[in-house]
Protein backbone atom coordinates (compact mmCIF):
# COMPACT_ATOMS: atom_id res chain seq x y z
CA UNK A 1 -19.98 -1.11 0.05
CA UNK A 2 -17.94 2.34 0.25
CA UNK A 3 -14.65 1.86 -0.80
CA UNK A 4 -11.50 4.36 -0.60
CA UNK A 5 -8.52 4.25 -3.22
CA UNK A 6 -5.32 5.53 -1.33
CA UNK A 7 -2.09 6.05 -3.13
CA UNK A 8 0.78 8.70 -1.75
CA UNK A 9 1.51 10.16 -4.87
CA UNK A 10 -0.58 12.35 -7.86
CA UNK A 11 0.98 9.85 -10.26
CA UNK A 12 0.16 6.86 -8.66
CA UNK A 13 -3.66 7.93 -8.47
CA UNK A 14 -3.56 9.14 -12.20
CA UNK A 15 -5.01 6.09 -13.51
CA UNK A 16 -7.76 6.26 -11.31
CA UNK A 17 -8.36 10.07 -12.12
CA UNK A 18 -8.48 8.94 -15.72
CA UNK A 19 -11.19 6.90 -15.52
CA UNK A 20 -13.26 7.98 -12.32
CA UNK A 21 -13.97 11.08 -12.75
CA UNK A 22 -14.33 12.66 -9.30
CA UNK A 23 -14.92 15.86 -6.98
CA UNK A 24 -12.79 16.93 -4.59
CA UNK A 25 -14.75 17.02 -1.39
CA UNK A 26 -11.83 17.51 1.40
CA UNK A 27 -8.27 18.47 1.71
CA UNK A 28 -6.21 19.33 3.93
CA UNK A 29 -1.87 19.73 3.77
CA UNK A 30 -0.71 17.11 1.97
CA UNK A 31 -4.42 14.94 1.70
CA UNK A 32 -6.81 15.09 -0.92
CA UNK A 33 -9.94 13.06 -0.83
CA UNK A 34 -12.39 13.22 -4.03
CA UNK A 35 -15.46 11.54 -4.13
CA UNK A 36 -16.19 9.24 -7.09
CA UNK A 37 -19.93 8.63 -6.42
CA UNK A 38 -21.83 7.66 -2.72
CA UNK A 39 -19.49 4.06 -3.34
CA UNK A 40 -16.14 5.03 -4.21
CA UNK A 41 -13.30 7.40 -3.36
CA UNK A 42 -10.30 8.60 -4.28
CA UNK A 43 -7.59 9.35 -1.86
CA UNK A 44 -3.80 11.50 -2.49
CA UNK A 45 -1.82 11.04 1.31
CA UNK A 46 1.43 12.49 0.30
CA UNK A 47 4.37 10.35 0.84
CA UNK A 48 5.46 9.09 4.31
CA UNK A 49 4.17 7.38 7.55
CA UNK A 50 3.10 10.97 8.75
CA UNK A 51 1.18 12.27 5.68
CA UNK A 52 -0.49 8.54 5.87
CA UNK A 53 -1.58 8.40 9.16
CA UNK A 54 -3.44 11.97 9.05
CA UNK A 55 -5.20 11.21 5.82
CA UNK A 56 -5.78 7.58 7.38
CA UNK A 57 -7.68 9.78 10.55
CA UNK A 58 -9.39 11.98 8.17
CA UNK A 59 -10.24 9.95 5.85
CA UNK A 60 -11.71 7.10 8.57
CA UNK A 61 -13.51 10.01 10.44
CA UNK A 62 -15.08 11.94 7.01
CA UNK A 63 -15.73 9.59 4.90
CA UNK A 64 -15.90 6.08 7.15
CA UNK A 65 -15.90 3.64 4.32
CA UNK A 66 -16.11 -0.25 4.89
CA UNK A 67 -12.67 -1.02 2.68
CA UNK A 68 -9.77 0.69 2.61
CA UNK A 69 -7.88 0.28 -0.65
CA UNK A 70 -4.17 0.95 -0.31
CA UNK A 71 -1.93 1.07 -3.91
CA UNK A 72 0.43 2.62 -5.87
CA UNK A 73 3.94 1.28 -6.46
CA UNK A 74 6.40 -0.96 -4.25
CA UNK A 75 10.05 -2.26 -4.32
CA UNK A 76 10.94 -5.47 -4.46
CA UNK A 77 12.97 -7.70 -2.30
CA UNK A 78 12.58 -10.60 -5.17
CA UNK A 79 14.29 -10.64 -8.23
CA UNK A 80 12.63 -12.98 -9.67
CA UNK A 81 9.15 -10.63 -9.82
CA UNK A 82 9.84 -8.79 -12.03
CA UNK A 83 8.95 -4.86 -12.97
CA UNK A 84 5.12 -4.07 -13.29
CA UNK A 85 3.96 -7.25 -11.53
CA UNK A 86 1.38 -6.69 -8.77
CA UNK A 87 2.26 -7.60 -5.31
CA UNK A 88 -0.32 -7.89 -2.61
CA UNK A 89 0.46 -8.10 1.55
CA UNK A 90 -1.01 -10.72 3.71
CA UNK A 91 -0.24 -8.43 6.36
CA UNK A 92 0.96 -5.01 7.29
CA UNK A 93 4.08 -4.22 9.59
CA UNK A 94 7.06 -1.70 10.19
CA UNK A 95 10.63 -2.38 9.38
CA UNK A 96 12.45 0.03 10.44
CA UNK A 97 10.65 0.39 14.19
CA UNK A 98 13.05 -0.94 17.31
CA UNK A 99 11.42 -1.79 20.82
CA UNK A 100 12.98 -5.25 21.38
CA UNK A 101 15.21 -3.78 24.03
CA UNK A 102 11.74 -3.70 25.76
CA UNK A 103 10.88 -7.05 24.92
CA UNK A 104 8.73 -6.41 21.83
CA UNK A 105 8.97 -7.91 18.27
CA UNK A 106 11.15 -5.93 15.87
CA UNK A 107 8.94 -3.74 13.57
CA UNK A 108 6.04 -3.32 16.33
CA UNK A 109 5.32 -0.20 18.19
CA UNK A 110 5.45 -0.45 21.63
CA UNK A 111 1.95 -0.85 22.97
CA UNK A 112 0.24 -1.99 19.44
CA UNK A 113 0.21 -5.31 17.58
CA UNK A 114 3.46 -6.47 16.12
CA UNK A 115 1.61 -6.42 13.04
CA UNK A 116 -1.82 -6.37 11.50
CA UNK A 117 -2.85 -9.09 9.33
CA UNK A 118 -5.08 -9.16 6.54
CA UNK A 119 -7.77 -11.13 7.05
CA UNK A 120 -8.12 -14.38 4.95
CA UNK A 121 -11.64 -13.80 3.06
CA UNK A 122 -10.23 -10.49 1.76
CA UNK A 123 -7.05 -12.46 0.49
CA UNK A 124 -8.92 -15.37 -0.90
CA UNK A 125 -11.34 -12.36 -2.83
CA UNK A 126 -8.19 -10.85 -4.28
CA UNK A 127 -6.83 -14.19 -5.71
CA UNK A 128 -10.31 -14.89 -6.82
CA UNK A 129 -10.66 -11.49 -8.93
CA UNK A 130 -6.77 -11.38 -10.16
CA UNK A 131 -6.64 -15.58 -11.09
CA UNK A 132 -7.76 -15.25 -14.88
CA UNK A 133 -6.58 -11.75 -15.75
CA UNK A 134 -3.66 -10.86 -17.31
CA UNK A 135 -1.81 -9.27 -14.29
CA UNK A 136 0.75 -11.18 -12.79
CA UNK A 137 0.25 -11.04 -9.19
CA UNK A 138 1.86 -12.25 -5.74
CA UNK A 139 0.75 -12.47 -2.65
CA UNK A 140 3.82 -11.74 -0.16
CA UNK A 141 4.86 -9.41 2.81
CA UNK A 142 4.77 -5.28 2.12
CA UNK A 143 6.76 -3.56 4.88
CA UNK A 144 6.79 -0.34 5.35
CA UNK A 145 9.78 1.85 6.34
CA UNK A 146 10.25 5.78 6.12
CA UNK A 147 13.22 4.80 3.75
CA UNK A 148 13.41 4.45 0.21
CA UNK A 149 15.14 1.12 -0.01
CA UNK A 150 18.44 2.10 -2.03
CA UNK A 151 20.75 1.78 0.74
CA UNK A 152 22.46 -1.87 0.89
CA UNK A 153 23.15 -2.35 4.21
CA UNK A 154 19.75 -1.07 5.01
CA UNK A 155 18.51 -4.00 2.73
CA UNK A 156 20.70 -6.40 4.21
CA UNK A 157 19.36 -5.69 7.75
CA UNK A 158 15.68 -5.93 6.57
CA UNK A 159 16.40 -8.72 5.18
CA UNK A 160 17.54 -10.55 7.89
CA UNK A 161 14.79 -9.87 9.81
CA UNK A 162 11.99 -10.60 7.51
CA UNK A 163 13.38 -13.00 5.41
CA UNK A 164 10.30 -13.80 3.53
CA UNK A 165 9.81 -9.87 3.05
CA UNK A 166 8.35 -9.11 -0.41
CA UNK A 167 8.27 -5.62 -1.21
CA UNK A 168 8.91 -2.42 0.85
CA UNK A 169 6.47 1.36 0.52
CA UNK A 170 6.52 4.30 2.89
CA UNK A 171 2.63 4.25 4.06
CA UNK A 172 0.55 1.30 4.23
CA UNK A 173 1.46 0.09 7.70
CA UNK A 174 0.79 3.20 9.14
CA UNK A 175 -2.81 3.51 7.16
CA UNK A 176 -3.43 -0.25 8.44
CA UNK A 177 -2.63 0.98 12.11
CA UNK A 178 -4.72 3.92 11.89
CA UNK A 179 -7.33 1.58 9.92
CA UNK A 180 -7.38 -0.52 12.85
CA UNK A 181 -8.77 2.29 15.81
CA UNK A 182 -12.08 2.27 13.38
CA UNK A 183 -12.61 -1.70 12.84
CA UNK A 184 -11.96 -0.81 9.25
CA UNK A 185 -10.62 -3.60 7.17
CA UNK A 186 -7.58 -2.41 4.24
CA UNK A 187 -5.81 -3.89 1.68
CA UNK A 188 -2.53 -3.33 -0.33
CA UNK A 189 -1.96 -3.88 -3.55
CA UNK A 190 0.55 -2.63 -5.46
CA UNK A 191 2.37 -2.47 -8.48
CA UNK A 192 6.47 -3.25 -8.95
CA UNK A 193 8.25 -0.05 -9.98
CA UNK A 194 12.11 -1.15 -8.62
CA UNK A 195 14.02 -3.73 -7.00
CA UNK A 196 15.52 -2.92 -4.32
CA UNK A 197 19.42 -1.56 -4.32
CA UNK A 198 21.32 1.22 -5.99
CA UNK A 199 19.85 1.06 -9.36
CA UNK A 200 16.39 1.72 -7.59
CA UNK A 201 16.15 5.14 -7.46
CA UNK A 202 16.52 5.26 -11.33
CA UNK A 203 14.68 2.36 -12.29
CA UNK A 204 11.70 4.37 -9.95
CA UNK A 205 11.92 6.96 -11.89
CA UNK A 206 11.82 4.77 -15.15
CA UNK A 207 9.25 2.67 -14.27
CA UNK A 208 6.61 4.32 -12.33
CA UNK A 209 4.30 4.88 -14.76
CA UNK A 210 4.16 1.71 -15.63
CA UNK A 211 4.23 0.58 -12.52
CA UNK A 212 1.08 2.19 -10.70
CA UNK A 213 -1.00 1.35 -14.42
CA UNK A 214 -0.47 -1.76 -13.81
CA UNK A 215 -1.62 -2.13 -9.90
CA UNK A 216 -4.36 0.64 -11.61
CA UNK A 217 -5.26 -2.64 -13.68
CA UNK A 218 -4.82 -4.96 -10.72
CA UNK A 219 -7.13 -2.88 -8.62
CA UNK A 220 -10.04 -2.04 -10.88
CA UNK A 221 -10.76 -6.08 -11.53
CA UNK A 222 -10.96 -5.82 -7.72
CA UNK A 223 -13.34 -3.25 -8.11
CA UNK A 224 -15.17 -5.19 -10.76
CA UNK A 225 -16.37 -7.52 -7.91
CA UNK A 226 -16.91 -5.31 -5.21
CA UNK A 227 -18.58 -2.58 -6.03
């Protein structure tokens, strides 16, 4: 199986580079793609929907691989996980995207699915490699919004409309959409650098190491079984 690794930022992938050693086979503006062996990959999109989508294309139409990995760091919307856990999505969807004045679900583009799910066996395979390791993991919602989520009313009127909402990034839904023209299947599992609010901008800062080490951790035991 030919797996991809995508995280938006140079420190978020620096785990990986650490201990995959790997060639850099493609890039172009923001995306880097470096090739692990004929199995694995290692992807840099640059931060935003945007820079995610293109490397999404790119990477689908170069590369093809049958998983998409998708990690890095997140922000909470629960206190109670706290910094450095690992949250995984069940599904992937906007939050800061507005049609319903056209009858569609808040957070879906008009003309798309109001969201793309993750489908069970890949769930039940990430429980199964994470149960007996010493990463504390959740599975919960990942939205993703073009907004760092420091603002409060921002917060507040995410949170009313996803109330379950787990954690927030700035690329996997658009990866997952892009993902989806090629039948390729993705995943997203990331690490807890903030919680969202005012402090999170600091604590971001603070924590990210930390942070993308430990969904580093998270995803090589996924690895482990895969590949």
């Amino acid at each position: 199986m030919k797996i991809a690794i995508v995280a938006a930022m140079a420190e978020e992938l620096a785990p990986f580079r650490a201990n995959f050693p790997a060639t850099v086979v493609w890039r172009k503006g923001k995306t880097i793609i470096e090739e692990v062996n004929d199995t694995l990959y290692l992807v840099e999109s640059g931060i935003g929907k945007t820079n995610a989508a293109a490397t999404a294309a790119w990477l689908c139409e170069k590369v093809q691989p049958d998983l998409i990995i998708n990690t890095g760091t997140t922000g909470s919307f629960r206190t109670d996980f706290a910094l450095g856990d690992v949250v995984y999505t069940d599904k992937f969807v906007y939050s800061d995207v507005d049609a319903t004045g056209f009858d569609y679900a808040f957070g879906q583009v008009p003309q798309m699915p109001a969201d793309y799910p993750v489908a069970q066996k890949w769930l039940e395979k990430i429980e199964f490699a994470l149960k007996d390791s010493s990463v504390t993991a959740h599975l919960g919602t990942i939205v993703t919004s073009d907004s760092f989520m420091s603002d409060t009313q921002s917060i507040a009127a995410i949170r009313q409309v996803f109330p379950t909402i787990a954690a927030s990034d700035m690329e996997s839904c658009s990866l997952a959409q892009v993902a989806s023209f090629y039948d390729i299947p993705i995943v997203n599992v990331r690490g807890i650098s903030d919680h969202v609010g005012d402090a999170a901008p600091d604590t971001f800062d603070n924590t990210l190491d930390h942070a993308a080490e430990q969904a580093f951790q998270a995803v090589n035991l996924l690895l482990n079984q895969w590949v």
